[in-house]
N, C-alpha and C. Protein backbone atom coordinates (compact mmCIF):
# COMPACT_ATOMS: atom_id res chain seq x y z
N UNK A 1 138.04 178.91 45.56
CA UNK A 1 138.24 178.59 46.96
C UNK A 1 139.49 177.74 47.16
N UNK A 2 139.82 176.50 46.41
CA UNK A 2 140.98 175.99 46.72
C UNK A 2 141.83 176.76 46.21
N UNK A 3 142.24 177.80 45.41
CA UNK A 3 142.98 178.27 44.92
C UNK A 3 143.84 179.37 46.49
N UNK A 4 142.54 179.99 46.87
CA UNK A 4 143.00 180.69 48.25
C UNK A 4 143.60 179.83 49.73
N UNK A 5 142.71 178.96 49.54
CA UNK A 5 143.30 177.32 50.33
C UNK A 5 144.88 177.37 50.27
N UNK A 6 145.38 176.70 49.18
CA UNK A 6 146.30 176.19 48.69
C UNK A 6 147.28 177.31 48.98
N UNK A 7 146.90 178.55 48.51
CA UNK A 7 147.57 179.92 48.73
C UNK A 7 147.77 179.90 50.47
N UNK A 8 147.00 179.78 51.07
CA UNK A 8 147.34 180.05 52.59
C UNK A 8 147.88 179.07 52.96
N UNK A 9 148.35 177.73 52.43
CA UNK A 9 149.10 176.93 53.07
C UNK A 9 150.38 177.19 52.84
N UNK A 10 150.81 177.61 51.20
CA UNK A 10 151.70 177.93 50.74
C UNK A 10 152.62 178.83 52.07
N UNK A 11 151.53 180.16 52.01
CA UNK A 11 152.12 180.97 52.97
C UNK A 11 152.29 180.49 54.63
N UNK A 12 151.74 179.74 54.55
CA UNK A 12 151.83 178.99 56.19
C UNK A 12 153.35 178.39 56.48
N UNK A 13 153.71 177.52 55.33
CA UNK A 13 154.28 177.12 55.06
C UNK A 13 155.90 177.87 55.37
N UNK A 14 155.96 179.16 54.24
CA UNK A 14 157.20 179.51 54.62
C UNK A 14 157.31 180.64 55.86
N UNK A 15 156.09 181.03 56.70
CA UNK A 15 155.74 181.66 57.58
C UNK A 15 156.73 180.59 58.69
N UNK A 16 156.93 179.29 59.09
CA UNK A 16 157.35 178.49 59.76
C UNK A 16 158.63 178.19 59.65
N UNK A 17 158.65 178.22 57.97
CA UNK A 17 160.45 178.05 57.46
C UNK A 17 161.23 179.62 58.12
N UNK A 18 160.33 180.88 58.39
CA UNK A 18 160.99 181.55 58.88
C UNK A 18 161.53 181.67 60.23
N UNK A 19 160.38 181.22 60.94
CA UNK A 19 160.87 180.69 62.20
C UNK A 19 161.64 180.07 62.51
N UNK A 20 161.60 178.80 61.84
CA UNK A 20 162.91 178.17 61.97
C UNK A 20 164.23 178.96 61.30
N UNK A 21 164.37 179.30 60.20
CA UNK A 21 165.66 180.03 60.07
C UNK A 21 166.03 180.77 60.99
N UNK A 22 164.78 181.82 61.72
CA UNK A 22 165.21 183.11 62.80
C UNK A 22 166.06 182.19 64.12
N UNK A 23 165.29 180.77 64.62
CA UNK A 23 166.21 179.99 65.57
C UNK A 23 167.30 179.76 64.80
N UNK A 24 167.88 179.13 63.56
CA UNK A 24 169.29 179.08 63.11
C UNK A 24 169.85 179.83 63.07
N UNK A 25 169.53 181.45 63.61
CA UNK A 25 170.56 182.68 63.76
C UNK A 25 170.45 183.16 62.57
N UNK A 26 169.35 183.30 61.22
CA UNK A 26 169.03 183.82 60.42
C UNK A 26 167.77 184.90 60.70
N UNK A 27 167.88 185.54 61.93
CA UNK A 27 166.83 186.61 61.85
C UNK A 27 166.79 187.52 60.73
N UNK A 28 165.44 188.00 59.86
CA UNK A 28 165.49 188.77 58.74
C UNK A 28 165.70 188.26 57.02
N UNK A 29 165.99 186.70 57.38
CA UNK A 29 166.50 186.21 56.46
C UNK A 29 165.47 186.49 55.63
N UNK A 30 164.71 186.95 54.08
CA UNK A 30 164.11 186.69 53.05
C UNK A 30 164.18 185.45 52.65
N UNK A 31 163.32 184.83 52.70
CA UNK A 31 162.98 183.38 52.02
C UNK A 31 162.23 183.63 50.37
N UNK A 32 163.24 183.50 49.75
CA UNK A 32 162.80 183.86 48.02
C UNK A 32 162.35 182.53 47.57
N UNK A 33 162.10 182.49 46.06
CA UNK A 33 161.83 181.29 45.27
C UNK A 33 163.06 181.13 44.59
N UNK A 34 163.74 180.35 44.02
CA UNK A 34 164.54 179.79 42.98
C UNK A 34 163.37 180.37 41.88
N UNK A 35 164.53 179.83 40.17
CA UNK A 35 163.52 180.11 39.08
C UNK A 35 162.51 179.20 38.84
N UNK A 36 162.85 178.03 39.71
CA UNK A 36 162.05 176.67 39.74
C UNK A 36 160.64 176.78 40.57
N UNK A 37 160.73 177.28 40.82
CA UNK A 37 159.90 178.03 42.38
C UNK A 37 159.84 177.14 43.85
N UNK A 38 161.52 176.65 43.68
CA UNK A 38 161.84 175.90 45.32
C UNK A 38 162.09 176.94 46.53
N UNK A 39 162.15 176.95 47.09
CA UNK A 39 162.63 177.58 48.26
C UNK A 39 164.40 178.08 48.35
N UNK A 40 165.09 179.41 48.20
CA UNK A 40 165.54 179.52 48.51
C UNK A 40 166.66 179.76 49.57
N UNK A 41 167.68 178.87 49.86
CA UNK A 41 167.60 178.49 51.26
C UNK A 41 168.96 179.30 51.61
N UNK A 42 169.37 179.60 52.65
CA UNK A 42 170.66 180.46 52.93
C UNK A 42 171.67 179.38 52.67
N UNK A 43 173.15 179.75 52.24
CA UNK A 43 173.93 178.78 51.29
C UNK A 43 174.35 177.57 51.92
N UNK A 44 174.56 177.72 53.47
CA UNK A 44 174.87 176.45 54.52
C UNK A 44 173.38 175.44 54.97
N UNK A 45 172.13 176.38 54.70
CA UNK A 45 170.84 175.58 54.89
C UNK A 45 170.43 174.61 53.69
N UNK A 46 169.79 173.50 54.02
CA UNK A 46 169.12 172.65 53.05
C UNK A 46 167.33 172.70 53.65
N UNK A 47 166.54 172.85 52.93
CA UNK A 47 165.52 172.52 53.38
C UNK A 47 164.62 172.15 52.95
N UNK A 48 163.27 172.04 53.35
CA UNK A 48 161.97 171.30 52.70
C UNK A 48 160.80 172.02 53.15
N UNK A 49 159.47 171.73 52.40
CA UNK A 49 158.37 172.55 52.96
C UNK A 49 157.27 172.32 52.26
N UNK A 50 156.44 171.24 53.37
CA UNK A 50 155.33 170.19 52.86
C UNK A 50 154.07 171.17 53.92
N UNK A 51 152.96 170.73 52.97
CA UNK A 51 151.43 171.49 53.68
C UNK A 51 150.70 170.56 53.15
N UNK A 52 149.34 170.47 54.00
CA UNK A 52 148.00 169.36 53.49
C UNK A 52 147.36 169.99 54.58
N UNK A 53 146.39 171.13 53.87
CA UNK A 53 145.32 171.14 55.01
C UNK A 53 145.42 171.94 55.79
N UNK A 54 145.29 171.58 57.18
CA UNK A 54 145.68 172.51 58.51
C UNK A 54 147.38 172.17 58.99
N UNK A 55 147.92 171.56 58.10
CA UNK A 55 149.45 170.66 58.64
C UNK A 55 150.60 171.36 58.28
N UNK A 56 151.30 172.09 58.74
CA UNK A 56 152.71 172.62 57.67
C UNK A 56 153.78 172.01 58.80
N UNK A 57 154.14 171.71 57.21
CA UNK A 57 155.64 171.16 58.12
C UNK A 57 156.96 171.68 57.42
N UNK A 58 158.06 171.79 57.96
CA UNK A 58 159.22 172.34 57.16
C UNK A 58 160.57 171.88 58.04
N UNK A 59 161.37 171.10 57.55
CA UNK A 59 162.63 170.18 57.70
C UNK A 59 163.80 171.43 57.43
N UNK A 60 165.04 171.59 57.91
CA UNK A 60 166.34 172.35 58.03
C UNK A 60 166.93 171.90 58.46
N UNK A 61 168.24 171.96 57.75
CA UNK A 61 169.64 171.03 58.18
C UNK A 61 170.78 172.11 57.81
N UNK A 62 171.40 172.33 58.91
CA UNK A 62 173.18 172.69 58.28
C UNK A 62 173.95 172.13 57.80
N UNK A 63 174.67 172.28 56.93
CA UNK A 63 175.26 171.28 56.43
C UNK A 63 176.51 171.63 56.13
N UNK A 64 178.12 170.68 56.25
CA UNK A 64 179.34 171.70 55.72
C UNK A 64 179.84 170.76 54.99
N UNK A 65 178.75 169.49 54.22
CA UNK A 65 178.84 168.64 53.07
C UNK A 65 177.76 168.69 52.40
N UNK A 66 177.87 168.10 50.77
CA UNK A 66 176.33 168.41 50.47
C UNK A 66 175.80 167.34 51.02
N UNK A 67 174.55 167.92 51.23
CA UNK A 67 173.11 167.42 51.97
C UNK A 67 171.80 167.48 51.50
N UNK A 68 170.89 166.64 52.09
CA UNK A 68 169.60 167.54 51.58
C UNK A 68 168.82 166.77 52.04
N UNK A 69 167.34 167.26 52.39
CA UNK A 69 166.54 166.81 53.21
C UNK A 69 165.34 166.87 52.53
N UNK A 70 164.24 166.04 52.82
CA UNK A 70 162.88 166.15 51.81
C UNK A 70 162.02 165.33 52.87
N UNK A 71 161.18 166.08 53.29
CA UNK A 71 159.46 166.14 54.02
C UNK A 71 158.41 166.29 53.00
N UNK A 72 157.45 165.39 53.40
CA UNK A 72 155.99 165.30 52.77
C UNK A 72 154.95 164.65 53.62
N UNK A 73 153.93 165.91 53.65
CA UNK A 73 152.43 165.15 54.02
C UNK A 73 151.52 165.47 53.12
N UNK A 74 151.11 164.04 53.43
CA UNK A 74 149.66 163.40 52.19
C UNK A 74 148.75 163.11 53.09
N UNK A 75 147.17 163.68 52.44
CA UNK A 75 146.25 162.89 52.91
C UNK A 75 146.13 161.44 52.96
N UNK A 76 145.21 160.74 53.29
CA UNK A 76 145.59 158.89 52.98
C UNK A 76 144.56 159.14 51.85
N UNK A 77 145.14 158.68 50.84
CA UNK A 77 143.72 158.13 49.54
C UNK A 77 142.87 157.58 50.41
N UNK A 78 141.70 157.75 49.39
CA UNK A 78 141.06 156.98 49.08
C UNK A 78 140.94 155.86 48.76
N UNK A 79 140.17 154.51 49.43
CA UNK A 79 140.47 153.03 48.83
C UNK A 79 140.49 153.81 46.80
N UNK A 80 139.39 153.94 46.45
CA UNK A 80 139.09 154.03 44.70
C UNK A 80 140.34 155.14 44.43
N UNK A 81 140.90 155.84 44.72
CA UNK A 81 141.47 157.08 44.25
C UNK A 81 143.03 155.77 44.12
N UNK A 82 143.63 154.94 45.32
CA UNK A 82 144.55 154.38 45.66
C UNK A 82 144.84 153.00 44.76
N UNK A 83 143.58 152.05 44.17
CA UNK A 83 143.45 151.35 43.24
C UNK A 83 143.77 152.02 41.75
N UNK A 84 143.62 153.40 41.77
CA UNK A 84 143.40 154.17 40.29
C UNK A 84 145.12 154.25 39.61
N UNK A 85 145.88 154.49 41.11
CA UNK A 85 147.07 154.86 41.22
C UNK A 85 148.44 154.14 41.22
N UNK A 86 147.84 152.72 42.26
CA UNK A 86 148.55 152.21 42.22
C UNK A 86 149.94 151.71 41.20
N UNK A 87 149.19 151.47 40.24
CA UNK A 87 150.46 151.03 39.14
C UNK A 87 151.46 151.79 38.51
N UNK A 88 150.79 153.30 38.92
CA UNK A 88 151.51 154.17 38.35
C UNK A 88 152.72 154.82 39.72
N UNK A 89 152.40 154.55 40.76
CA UNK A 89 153.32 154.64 41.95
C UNK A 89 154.32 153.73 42.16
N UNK A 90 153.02 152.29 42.12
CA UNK A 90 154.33 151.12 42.93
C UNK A 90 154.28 149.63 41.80
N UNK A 91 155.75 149.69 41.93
CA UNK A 91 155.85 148.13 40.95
C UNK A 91 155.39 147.20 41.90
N UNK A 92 155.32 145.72 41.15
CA UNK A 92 154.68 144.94 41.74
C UNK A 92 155.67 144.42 43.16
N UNK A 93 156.54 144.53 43.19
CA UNK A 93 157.69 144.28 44.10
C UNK A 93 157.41 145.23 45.48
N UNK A 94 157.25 146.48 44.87
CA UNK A 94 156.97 147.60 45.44
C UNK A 94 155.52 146.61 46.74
N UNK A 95 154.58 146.83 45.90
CA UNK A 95 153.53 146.46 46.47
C UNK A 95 153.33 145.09 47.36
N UNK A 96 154.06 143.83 47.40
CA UNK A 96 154.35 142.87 47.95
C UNK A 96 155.28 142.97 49.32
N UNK A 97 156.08 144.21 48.92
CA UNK A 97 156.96 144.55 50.26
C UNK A 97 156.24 145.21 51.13
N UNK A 98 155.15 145.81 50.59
CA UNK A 98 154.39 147.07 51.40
C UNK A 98 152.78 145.82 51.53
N UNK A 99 153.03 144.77 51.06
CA UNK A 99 151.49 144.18 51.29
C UNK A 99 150.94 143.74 53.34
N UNK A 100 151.76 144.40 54.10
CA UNK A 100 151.45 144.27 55.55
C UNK A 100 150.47 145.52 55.32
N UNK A 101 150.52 146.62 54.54
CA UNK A 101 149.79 147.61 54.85
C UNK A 101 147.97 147.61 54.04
N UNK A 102 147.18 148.29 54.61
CA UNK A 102 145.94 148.26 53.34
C UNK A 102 146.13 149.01 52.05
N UNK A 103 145.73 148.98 51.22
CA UNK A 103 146.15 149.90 50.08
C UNK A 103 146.45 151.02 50.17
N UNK A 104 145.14 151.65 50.99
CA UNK A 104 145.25 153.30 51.03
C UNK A 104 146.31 153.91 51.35
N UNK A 105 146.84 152.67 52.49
CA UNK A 105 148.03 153.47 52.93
C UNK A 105 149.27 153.01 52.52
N UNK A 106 149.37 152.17 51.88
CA UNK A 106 150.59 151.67 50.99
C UNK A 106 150.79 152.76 49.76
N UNK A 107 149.52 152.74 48.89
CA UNK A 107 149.64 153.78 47.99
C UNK A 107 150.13 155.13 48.66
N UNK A 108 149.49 155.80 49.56
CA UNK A 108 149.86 157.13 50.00
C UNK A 108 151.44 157.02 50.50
N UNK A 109 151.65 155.94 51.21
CA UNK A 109 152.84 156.11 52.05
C UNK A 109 153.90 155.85 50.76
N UNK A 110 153.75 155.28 49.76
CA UNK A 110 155.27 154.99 48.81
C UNK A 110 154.99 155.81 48.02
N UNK A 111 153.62 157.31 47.69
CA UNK A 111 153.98 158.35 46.99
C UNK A 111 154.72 159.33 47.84
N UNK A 112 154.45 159.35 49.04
CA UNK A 112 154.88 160.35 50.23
C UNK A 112 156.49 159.94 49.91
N UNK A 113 156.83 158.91 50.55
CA UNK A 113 158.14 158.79 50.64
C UNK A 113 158.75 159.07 49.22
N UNK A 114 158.26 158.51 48.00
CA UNK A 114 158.94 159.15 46.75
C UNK A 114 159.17 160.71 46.70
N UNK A 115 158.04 161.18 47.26
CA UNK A 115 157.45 162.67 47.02
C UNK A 115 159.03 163.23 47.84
N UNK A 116 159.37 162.88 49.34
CA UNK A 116 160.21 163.23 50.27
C UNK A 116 161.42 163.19 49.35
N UNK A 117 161.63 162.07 48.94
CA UNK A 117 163.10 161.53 48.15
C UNK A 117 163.21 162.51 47.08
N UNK A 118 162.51 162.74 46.49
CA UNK A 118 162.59 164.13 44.89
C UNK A 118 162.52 165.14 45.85
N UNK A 119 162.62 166.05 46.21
CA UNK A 119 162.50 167.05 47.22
C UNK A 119 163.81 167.11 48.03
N UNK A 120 164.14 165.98 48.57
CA UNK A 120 165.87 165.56 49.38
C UNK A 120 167.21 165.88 47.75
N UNK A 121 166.47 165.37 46.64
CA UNK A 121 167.48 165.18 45.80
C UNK A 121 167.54 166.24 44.89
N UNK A 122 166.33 166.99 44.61
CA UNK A 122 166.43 167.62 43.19
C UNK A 122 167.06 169.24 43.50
N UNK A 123 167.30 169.86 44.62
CA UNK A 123 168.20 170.53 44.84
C UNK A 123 169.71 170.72 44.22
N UNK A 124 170.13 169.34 44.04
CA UNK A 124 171.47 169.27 43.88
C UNK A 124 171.53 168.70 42.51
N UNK A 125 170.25 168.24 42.02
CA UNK A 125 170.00 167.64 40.54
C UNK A 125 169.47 168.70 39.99
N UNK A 126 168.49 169.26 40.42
CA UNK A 126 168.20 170.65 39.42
C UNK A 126 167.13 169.76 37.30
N UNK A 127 167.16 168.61 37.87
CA UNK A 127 166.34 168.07 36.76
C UNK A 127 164.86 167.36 37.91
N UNK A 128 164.25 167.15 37.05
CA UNK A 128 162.99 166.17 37.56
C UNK A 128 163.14 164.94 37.57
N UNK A 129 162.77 164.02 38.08
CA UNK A 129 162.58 162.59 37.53
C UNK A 129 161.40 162.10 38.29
N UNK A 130 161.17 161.06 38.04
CA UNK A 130 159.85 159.87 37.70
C UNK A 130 159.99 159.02 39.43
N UNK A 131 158.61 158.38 39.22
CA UNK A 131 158.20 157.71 40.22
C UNK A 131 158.99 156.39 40.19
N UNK A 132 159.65 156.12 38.81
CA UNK A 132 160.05 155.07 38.88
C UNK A 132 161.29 155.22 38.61
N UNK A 133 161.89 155.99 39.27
CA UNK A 133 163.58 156.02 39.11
C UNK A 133 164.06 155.87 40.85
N UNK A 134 162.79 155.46 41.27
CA UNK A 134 163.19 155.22 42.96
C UNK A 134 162.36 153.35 43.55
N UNK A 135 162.71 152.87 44.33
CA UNK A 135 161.92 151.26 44.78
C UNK A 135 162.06 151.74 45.96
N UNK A 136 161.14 151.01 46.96
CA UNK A 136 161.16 150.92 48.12
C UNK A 136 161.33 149.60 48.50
N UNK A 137 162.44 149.37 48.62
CA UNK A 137 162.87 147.88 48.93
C UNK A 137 162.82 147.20 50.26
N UNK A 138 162.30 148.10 50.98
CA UNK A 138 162.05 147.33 52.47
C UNK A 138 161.58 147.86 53.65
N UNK A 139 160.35 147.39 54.41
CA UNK A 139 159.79 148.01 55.01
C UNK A 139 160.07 147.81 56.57
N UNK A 140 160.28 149.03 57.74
CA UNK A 140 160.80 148.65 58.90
C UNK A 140 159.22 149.20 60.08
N UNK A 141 158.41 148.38 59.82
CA UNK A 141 157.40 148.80 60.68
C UNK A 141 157.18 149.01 61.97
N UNK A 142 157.66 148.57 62.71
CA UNK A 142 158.07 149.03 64.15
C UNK A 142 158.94 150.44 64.23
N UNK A 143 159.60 150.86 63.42
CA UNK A 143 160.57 151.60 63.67
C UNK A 143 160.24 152.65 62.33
N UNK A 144 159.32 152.45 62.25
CA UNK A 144 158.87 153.44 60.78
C UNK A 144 159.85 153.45 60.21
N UNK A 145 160.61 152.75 59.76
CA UNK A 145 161.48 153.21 58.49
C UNK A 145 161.46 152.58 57.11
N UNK A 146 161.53 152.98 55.94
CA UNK A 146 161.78 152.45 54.56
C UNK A 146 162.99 152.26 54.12
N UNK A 147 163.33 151.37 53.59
CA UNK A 147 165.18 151.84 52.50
C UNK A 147 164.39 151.93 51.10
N UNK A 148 164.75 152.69 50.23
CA UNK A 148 164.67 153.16 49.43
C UNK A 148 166.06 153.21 48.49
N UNK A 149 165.86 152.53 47.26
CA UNK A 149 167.23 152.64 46.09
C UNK A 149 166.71 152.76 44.82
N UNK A 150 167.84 153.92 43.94
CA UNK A 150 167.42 154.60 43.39
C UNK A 150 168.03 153.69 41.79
N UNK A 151 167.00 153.59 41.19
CA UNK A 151 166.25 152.59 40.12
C UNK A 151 167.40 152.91 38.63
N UNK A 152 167.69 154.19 38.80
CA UNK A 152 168.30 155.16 37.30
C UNK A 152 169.49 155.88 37.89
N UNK A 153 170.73 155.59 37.00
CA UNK A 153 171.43 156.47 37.44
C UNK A 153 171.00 158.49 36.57
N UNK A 154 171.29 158.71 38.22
CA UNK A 154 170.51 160.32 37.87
C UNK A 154 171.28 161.20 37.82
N UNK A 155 172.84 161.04 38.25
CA UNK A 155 174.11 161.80 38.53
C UNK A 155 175.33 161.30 39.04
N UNK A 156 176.24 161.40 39.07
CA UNK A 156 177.73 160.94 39.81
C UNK A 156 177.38 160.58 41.17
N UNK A 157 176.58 162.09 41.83
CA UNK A 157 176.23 161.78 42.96
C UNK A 157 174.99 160.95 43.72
N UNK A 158 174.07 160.69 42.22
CA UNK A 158 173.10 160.05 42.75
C UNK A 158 173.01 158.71 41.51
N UNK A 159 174.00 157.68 41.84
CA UNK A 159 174.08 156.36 40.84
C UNK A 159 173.07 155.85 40.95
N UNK A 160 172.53 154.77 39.75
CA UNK A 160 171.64 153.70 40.53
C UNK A 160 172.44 153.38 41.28
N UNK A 161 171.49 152.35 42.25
CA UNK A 161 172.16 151.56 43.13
C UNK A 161 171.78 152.53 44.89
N UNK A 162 172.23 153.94 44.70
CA UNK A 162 172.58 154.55 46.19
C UNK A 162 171.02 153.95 46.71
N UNK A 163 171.67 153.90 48.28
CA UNK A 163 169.77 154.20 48.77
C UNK A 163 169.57 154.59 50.10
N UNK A 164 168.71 154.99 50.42
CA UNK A 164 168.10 156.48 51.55
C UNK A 164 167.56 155.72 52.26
N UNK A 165 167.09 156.25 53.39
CA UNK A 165 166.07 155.69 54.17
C UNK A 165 165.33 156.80 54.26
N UNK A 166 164.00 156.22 54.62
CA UNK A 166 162.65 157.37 54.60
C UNK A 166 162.08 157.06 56.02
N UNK A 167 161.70 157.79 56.77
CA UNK A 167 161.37 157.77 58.44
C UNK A 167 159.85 158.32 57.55
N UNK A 168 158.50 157.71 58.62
CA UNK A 168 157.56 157.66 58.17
C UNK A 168 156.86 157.39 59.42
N UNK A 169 155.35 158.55 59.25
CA UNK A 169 154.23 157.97 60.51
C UNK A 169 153.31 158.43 59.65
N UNK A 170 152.09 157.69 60.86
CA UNK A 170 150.22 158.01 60.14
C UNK A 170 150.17 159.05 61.34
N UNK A 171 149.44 159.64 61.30
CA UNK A 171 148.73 161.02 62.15
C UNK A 171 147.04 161.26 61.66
N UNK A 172 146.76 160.22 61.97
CA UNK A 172 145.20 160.65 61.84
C UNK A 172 144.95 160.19 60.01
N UNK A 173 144.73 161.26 59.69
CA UNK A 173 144.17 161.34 57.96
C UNK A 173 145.32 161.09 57.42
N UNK A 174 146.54 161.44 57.64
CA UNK A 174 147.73 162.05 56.92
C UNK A 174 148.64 161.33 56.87
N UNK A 175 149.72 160.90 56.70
CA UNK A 175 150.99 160.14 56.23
C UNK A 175 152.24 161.44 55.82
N UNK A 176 152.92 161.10 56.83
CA UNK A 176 153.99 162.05 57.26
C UNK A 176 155.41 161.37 56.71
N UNK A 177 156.52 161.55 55.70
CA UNK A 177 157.90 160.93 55.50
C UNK A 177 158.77 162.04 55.49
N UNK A 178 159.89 161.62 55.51
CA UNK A 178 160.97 162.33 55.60
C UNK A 178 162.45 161.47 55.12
N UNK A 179 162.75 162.05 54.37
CA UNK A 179 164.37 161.59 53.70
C UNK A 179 165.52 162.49 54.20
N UNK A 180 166.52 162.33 54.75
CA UNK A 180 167.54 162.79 55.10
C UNK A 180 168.81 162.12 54.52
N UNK A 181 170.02 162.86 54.05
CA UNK A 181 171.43 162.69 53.49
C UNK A 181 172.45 163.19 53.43
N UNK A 182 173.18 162.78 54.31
CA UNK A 182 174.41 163.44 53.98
C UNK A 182 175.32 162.89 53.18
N UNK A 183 176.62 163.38 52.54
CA UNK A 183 177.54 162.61 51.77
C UNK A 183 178.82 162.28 53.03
């Protein structure tokens, strides 16, 4: 059953990325996989394509520099699932900056926003990296925003040091981020 789940979000998913391409004047476009199995995007598009549930969401940007964009929705943990996790998400720094929030949603919201940030970056990195090659160094709660700097240097284009901002809301169950970049 989750297997068909997961499958229909999948497809929900780029069912929407098509829509949106057909408004960017890509009617017909084929939306393939990479060998990675990312989303293949038309060569001026950057994009993203997050699902949880009944939720699909999918981010597109033109771009005539490199760019790249990364969306994610998470359920909110669980208090026990969010204690299990914690250490393996957020350093202790991490967690003191984010201590205005309750766990559940501290934990969910600084995997979301990591989750957004690998998704914005690994397009143009084409490697993986870790939960801890990113901090969330500061939280803008009124204005949903995070800064985010990146822990490891991962490339020329992505030194330690650079850092993003992550736009972020709750919606009920869910925890919604988004990373956007241009050079």
């Amino acid at each position: 059953m989750a297997g068909k789940r997961r499958r229909a979000e999948y497809l929900a998913g780029r069912y929407v990325a098509q829509l949106l391409l057909q408004k960017m004047g890509y009617a017909g476009f084929a939306l393939h996989r990479n060998w990675d199995r990312t989303p293949l995007w038309p060569a001026d598009i950057c994009g993203t394509i997050s699902h949880a549930g009944d939720t699909v969401l999918c981010a597109l940007h033109r771009f005539f520099s490199p760019a790249g964009v990364g969306i994610d929705v998470e359920y909110l943990m669980s208090s026990r699932r969010a204690a299990l996790v914690q250490n393996i998400i957020l350093t202790r720094q991490e967690s003191a900056v984010l201590a205005c929030l309750p766990l559940e949603r501290r934990v969910t919201l600084a995997f979301s926003a990591k989750e957004s940030l690998f998704k914005a970056i690994y397009p143009r990195l084409l490697r993986p990296f870790d939960f801890n090659a990113s901090e969330i160094l500061s939280i803008e709660a009124s204005s949903r925003l995070l800064v985010m700097r990146l822990c490891s240097h991962l490339s020329a284009a992505f030194p330690k040091g650079r850092c993003f901002t992550a736009q972020y809301r709750q919606e009920s169950d869910k925890i919604i981020t988004l990373v956007h970049y241009q050079e």
